[in-house]
C-alpha atoms as a PDB file:
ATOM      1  CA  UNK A   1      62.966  50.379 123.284  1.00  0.00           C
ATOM      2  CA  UNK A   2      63.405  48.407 119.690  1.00  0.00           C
ATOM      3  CA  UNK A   3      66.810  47.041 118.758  1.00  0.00           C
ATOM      4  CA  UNK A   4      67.284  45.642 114.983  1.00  0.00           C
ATOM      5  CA  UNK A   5      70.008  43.383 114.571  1.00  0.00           C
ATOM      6  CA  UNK A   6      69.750  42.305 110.241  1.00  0.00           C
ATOM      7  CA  UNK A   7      65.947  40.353 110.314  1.00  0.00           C
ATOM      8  CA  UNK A   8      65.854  40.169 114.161  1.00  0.00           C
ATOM      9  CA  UNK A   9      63.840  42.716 115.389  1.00  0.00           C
ATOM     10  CA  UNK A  10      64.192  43.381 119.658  1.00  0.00           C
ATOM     11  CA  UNK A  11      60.738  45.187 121.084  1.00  0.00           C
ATOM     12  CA  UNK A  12      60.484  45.617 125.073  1.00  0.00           C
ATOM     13  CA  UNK A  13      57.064  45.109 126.855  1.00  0.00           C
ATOM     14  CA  UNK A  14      55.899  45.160 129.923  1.00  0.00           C
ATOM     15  CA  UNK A  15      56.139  41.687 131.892  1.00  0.00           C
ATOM     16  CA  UNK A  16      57.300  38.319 130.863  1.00  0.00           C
ATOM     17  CA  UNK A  17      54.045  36.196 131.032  1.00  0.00           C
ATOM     18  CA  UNK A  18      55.855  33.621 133.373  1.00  0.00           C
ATOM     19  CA  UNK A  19      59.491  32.497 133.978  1.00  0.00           C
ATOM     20  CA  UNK A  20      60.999  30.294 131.665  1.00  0.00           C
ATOM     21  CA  UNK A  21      64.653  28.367 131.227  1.00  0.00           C
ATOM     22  CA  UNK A  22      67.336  30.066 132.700  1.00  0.00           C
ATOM     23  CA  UNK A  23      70.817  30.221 130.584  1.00  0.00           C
ATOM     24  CA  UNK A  24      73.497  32.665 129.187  1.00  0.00           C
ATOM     25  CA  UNK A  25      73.429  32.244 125.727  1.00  0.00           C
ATOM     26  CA  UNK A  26      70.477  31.720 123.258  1.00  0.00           C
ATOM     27  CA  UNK A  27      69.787  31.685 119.535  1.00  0.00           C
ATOM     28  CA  UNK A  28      67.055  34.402 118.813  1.00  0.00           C
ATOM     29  CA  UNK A  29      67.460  33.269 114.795  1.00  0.00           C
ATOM     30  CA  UNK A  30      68.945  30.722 112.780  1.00  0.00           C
ATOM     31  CA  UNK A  31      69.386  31.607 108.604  1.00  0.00           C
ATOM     32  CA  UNK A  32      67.243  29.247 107.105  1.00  0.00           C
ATOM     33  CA  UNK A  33      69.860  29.009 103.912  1.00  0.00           C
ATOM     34  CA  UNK A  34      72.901  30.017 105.219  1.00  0.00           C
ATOM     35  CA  UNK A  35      72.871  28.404 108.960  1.00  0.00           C
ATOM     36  CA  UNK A  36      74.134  31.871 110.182  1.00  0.00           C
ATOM     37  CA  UNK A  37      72.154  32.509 113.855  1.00  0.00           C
ATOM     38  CA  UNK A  38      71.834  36.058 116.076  1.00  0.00           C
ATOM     39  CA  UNK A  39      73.084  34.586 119.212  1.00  0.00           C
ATOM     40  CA  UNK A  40      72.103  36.696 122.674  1.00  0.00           C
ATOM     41  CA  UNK A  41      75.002  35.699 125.401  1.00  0.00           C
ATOM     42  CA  UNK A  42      74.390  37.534 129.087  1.00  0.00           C
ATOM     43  CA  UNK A  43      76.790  35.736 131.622  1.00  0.00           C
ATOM     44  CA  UNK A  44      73.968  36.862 134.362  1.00  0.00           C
ATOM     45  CA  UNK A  45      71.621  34.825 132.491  1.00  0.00           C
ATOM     46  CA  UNK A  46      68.563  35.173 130.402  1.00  0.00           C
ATOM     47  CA  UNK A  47      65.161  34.216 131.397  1.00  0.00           C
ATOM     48  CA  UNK A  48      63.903  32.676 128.417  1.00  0.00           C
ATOM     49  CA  UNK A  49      60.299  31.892 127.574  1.00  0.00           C
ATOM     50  CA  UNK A  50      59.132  30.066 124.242  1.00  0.00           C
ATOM     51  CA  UNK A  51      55.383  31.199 124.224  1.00  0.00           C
ATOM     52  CA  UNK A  52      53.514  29.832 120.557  1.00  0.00           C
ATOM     53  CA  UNK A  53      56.557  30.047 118.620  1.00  0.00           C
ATOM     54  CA  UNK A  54      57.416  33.247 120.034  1.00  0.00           C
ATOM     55  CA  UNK A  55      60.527  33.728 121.926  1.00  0.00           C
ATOM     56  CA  UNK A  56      60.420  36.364 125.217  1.00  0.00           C
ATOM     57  CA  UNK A  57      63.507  37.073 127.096  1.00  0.00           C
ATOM     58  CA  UNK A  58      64.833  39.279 130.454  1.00  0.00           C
ATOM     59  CA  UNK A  59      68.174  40.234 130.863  1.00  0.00           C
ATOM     60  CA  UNK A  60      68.941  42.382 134.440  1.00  0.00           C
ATOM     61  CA  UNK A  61      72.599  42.896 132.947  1.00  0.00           C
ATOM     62  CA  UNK A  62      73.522  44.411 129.644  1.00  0.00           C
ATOM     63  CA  UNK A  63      73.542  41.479 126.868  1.00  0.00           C
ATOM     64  CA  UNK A  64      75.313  41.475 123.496  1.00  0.00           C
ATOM     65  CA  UNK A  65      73.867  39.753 120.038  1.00  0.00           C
ATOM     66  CA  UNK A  66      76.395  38.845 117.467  1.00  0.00           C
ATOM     67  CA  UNK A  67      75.485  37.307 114.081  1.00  0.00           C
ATOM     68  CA  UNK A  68      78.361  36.763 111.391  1.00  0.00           C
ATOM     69  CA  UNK A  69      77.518  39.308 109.469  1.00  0.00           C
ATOM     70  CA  UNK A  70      76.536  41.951 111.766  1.00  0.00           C
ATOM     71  CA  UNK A  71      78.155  44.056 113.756  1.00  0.00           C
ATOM     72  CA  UNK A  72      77.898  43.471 117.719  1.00  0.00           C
ATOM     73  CA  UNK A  73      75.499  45.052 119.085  1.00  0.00           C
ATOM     74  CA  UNK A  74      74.582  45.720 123.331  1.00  0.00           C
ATOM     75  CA  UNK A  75      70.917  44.939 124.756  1.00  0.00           C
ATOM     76  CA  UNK A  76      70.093  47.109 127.491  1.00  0.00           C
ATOM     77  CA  UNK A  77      68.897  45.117 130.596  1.00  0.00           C
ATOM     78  CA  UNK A  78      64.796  44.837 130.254  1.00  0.00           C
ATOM     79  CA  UNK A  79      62.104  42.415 129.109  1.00  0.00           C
ATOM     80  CA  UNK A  80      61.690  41.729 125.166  1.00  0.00           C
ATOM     81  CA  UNK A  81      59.715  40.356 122.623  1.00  0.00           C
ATOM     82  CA  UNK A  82      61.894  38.645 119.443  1.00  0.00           C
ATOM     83  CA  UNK A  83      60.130  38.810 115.895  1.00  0.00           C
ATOM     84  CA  UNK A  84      61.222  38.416 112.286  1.00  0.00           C
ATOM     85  CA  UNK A  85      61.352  41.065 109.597  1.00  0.00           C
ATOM     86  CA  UNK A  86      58.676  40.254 107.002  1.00  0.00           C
ATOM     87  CA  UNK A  87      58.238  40.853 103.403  1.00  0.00           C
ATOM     88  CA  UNK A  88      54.841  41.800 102.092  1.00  0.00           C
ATOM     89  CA  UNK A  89      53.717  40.543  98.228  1.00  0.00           C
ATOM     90  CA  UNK A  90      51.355  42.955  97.253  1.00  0.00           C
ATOM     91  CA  UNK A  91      50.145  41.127  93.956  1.00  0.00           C
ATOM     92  CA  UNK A  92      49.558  37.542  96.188  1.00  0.00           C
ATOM     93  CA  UNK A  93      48.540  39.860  99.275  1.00  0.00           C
ATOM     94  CA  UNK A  94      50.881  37.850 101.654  1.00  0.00           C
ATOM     95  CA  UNK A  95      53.512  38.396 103.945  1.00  0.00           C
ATOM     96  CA  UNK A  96      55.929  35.821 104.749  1.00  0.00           C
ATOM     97  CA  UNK A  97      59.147  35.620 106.973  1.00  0.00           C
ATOM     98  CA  UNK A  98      62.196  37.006 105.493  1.00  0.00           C
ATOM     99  CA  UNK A  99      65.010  34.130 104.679  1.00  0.00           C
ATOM    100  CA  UNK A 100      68.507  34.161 106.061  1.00  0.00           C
END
């Protein structure tokens, strides 16, 4: 299962490595420039793990991610991975981190 929510970019795996904070809201993403953020709320809670500036999550209830300028979306329960849409330069052969 993938979700895209604008540059935030939901991909389920298997297992979380370990068990992290528990909580019911958490910023996946915070715009760089305009301080806009994809915030995941669950009122179960969300098992959140910050793993080498990676962020893994597990919901066991449907969650919902809003962002400002995106429309609400619903997370199926699961286990997910959170990465960043990236932009590739072809001339400088590097990818960096799309910017909010």
């Amino acid at each position: 299962m993938i979700y895209r929510h604008g540059d935030v970019i939901l991909q389920s795996i298997e297992k979380l490595p370990k068990s992290g904070q528990i909580t019911t809201q958490v910023c996946l993403a915070e715009g760089e420039a305009t301080g806009h953020h994809h915030m995941l709320t669950c009122e179960d809670g969300i098992d959140v793990v910050l793993e080498a500036k990676e962020i893994l999550f597990k919901i066991e209830s449907p969650g919902t991610l809003t962002h400002q300028e995106h429309d609400l979306i619903t997370i199926d329960p699961g286990i997910y991975r959170v990465s960043r849409e990236q932009e590739f330069d072809h001339f400088a052969r590097t990818a960096k981190r799309v910017v909010d």
